[in-house]
Protein backbone atom coordinates (compact mmCIF):
# COMPACT_ATOMS: atom_id res chain seq x y z
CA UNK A 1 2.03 62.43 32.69
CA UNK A 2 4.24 60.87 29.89
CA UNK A 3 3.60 57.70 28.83
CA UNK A 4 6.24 55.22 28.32
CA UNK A 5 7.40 51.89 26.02
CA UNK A 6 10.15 49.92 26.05
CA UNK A 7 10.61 47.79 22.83
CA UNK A 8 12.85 44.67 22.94
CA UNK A 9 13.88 43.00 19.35
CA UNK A 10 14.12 39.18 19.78
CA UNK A 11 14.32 37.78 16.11
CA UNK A 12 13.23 38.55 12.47
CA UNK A 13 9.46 40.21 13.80
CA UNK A 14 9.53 38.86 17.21
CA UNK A 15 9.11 41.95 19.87
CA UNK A 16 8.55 42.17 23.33
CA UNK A 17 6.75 46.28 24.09
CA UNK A 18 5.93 46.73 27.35
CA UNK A 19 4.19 49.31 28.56
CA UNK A 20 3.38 50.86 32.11
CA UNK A 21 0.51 48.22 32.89
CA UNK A 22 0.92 45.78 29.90
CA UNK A 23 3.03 43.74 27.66
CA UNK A 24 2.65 43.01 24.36
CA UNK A 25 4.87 39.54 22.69
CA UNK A 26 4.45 39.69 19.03
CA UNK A 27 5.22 36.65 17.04
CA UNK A 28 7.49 34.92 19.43
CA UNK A 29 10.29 32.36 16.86
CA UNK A 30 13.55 32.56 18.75
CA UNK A 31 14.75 34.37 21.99
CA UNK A 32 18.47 34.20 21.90
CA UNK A 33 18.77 36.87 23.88
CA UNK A 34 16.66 35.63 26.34
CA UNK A 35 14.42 38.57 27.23
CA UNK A 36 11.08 37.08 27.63
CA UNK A 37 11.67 35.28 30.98
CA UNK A 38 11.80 38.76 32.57
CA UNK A 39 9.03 40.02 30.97
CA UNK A 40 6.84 37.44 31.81
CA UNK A 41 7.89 38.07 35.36
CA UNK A 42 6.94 41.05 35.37
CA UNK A 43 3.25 41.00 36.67
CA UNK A 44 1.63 42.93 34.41
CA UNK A 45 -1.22 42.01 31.71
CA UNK A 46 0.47 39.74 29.17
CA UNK A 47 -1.12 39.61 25.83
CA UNK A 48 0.56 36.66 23.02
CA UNK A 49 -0.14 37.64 18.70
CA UNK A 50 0.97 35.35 16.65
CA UNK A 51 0.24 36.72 12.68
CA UNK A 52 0.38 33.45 10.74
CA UNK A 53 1.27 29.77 11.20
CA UNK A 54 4.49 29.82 9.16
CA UNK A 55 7.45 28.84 11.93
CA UNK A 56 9.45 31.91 11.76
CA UNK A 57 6.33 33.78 13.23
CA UNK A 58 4.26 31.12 15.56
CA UNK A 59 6.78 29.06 17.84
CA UNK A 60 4.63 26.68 19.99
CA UNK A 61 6.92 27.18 22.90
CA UNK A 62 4.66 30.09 23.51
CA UNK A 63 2.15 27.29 25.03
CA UNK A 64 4.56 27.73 27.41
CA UNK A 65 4.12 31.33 29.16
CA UNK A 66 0.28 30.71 30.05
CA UNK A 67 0.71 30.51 33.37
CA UNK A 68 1.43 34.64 32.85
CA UNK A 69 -0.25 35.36 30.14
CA UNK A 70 -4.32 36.58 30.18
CA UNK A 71 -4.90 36.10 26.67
CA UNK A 72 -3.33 34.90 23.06
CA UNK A 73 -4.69 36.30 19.86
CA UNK A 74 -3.52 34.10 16.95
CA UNK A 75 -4.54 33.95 13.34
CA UNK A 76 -7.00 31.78 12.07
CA UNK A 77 -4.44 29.71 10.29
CA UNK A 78 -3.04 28.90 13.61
CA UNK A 79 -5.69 26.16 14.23
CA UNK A 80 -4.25 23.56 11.80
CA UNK A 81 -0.93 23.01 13.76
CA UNK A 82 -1.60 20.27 16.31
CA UNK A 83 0.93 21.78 18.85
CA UNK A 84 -1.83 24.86 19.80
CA UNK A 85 -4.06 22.51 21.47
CA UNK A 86 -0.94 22.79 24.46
CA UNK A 87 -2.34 25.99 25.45
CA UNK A 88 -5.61 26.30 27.46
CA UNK A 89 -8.55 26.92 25.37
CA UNK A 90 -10.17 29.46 27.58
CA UNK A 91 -7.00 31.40 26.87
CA UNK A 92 -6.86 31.63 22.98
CA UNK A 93 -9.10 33.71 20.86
CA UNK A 94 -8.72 33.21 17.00
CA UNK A 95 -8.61 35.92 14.68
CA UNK A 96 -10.40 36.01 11.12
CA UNK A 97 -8.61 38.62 8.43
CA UNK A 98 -10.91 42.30 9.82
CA UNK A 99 -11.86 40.60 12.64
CA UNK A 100 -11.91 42.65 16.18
CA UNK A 101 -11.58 42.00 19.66
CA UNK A 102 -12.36 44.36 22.89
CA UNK A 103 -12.52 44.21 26.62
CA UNK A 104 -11.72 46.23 29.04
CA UNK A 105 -8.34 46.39 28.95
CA UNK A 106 -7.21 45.79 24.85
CA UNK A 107 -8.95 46.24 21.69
CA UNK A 108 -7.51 44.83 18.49
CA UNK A 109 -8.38 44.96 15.21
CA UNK A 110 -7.18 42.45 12.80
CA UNK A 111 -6.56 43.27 8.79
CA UNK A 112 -5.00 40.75 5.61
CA UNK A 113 -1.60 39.98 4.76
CA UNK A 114 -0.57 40.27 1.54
CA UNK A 115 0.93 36.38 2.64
CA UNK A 116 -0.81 33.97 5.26
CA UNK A 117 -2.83 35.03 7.99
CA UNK A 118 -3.25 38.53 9.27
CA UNK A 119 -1.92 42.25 10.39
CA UNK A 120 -3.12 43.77 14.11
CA UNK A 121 -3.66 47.43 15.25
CA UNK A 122 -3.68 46.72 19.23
CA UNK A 123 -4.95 49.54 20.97
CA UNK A 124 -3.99 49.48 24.95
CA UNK A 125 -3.33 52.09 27.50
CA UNK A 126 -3.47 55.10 25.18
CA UNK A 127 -1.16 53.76 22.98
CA UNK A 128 -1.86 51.89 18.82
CA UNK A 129 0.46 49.52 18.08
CA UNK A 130 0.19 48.26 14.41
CA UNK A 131 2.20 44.63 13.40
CA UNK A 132 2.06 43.95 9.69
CA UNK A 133 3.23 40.20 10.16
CA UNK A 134 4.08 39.20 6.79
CA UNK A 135 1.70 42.25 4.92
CA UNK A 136 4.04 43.71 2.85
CA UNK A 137 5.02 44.90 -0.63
CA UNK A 138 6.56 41.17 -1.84
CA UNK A 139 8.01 42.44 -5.41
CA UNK A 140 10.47 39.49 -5.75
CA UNK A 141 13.40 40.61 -8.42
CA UNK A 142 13.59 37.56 -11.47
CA UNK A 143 9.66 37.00 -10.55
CA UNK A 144 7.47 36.61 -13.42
CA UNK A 145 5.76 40.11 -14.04
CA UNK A 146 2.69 38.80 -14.13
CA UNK A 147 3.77 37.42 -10.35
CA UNK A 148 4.76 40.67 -9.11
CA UNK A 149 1.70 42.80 -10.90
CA UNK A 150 -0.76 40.31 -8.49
CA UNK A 151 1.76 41.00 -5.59
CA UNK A 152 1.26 44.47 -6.32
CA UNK A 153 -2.32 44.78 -6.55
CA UNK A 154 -2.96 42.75 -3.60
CA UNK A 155 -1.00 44.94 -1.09
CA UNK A 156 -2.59 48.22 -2.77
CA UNK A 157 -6.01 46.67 -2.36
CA UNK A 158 -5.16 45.97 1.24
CA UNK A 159 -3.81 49.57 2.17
CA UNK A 160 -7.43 50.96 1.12
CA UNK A 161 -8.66 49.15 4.09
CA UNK A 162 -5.39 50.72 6.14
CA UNK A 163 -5.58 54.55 4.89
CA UNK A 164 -5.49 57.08 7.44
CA UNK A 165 -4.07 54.35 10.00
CA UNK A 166 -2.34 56.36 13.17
CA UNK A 167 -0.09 54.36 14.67
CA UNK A 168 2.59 55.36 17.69
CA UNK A 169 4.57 52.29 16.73
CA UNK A 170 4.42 50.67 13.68
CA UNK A 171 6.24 47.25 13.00
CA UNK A 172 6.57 46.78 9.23
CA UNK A 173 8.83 44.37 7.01
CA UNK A 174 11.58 45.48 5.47
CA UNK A 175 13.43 42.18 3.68
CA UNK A 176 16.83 42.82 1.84
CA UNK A 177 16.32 39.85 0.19
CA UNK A 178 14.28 41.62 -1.91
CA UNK A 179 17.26 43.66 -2.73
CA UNK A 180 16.14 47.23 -4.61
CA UNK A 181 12.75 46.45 -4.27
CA UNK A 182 12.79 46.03 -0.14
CA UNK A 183 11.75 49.52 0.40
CA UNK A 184 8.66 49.49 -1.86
CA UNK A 185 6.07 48.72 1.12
CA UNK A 186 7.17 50.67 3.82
CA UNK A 187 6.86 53.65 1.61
CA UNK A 188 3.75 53.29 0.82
CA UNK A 189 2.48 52.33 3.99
CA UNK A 190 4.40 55.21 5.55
CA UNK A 191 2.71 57.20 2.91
CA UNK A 192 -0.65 56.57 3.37
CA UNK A 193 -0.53 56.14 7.46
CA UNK A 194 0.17 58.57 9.81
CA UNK A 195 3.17 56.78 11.98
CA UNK A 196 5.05 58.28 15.16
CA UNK A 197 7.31 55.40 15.57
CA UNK A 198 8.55 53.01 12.54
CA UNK A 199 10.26 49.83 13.69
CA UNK A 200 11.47 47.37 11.04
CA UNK A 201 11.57 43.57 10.85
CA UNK A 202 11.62 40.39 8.90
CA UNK A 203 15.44 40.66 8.33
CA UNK A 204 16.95 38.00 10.71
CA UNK A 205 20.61 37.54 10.39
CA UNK A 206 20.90 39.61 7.28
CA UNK A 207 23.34 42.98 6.45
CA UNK A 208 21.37 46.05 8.44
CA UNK A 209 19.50 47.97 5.98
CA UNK A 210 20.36 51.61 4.81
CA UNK A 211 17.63 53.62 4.12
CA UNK A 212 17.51 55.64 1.39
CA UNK A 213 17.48 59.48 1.95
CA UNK A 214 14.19 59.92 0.03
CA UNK A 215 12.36 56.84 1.94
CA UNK A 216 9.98 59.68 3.56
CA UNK A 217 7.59 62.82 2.06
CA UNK A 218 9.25 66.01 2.39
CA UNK A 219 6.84 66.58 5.05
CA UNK A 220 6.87 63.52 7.16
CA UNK A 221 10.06 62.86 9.53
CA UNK A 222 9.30 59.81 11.26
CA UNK A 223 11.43 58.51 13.63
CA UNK A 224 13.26 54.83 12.46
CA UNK A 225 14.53 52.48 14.50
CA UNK A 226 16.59 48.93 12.77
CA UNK A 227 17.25 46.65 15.37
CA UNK A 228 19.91 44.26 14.21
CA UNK A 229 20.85 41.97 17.12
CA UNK A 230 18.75 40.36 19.60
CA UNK A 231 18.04 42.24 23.15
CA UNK A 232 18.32 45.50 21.33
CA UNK A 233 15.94 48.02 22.63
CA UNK A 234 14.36 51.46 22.10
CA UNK A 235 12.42 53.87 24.90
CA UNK A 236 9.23 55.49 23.27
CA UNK A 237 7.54 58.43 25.15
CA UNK A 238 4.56 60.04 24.07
């Protein structure tokens, strides 16, 4: 029997997928749509990842949901904001950069960022999710080259660890503020992974990006979904 996820964009790499038995809410900043009341209503396995500590990705109104939720996974980094100790111990487990988690239900699998905190592969009901929080490519155009050659080499020493990666969805930054150079980690990412899904974030409130023809091998069509406004969504079967 098909299997089926519906993805919900909230803002700049907040998500919402929820699955037949599960949902997943990836770092939660702003809901103007408001689509997480719903989905915590749902009554299905809630699961909270928060990459990094940096606002735009770990909003402490997820404190919050608990009452739904059966367990948060949030970077290590996470522990040095006061406003964490809202939500119930028992409930949190913290991540360390390739750390891993399993029970019964979820397995996840944390990896670096090529900024703070960490990446996840989730693996739940069949399906593996991958979230890059803020791992990208972050070539930043009037940087210092010297800047840009360590920005470099750190995200190509962190896709050693993520070669061969199969993902159904993949959530991965693409940033126009890096103008020219926005594309540069998604294609190598999408290069050295094998993705069925790409989804792309980090670009709150900015122009919607236009990929260039080229952006995938000759021999890889992967599907590409840009969500733009909040409480867009996108059906995945598999």
């Amino acid at each position: 029997m098909p299997k089926q996820a519906k993805i919900t964009y909230m803002l700049h790499s907040g998500f919402i997928v929820e699955l037949d038995q599960t949902v997943l809410v990836f770092d939660y900043f702003k809901d103007p749509h408001h689509d997480i009341i719903p989905a915590m209503q749902t009554g299905k396995q809630i699961y909270v990842f928060s990459s990094h500590v940096h606002y735009d990705h770990f909003n402490p109104v997820i404190s919050s949901f608990q009452e739904h939720v059966v367990q948060y996974f949030l970077s290590f980094d996470i522990k040095q904001n006061p406003e964490v100790e809202k939500i119930n111990a028992k409930k949190v487990k913290y991540l360390d950069i390739y750390d891993e988690y399993a029970s019964d239900n979820i397995k996840v699998t944390s990896f670096s960022s090529t900024d703070a905190g960490i990446s996840f592969l989730v693996e739940v009901e069949g399906w593996n999710i991958f979230h890059a929080g803020d791992f990208n490519w972050w070539h930043w155009k009037g940087d210092t080259e010297e800047n840009n050659s360590l920005a470099k080499n750190g995200f190509m020493k962190q896709m050693k660890k993520l070669d061969g990666l199969e993902a159904d969805v993949a959530f991965f930054p693409v940033d126009l503020r890096l103008e020219e150079f926005c594309d540069l980690g998604v294609r190598e990412f999408c290069r050295r992974t094998t993705v069925k899904q790409l989804v792309t974030m980090h670009n709150a409130q900015n122009a919607p990006w236009v990929p260039a023809k080229d952006l995938f091998e000759p021999e890889k069509d992967i599907p590409l979904w840009i969500p733009v406004k909040p409480g867009e969504t996108i059906q995945i079967i598999k």
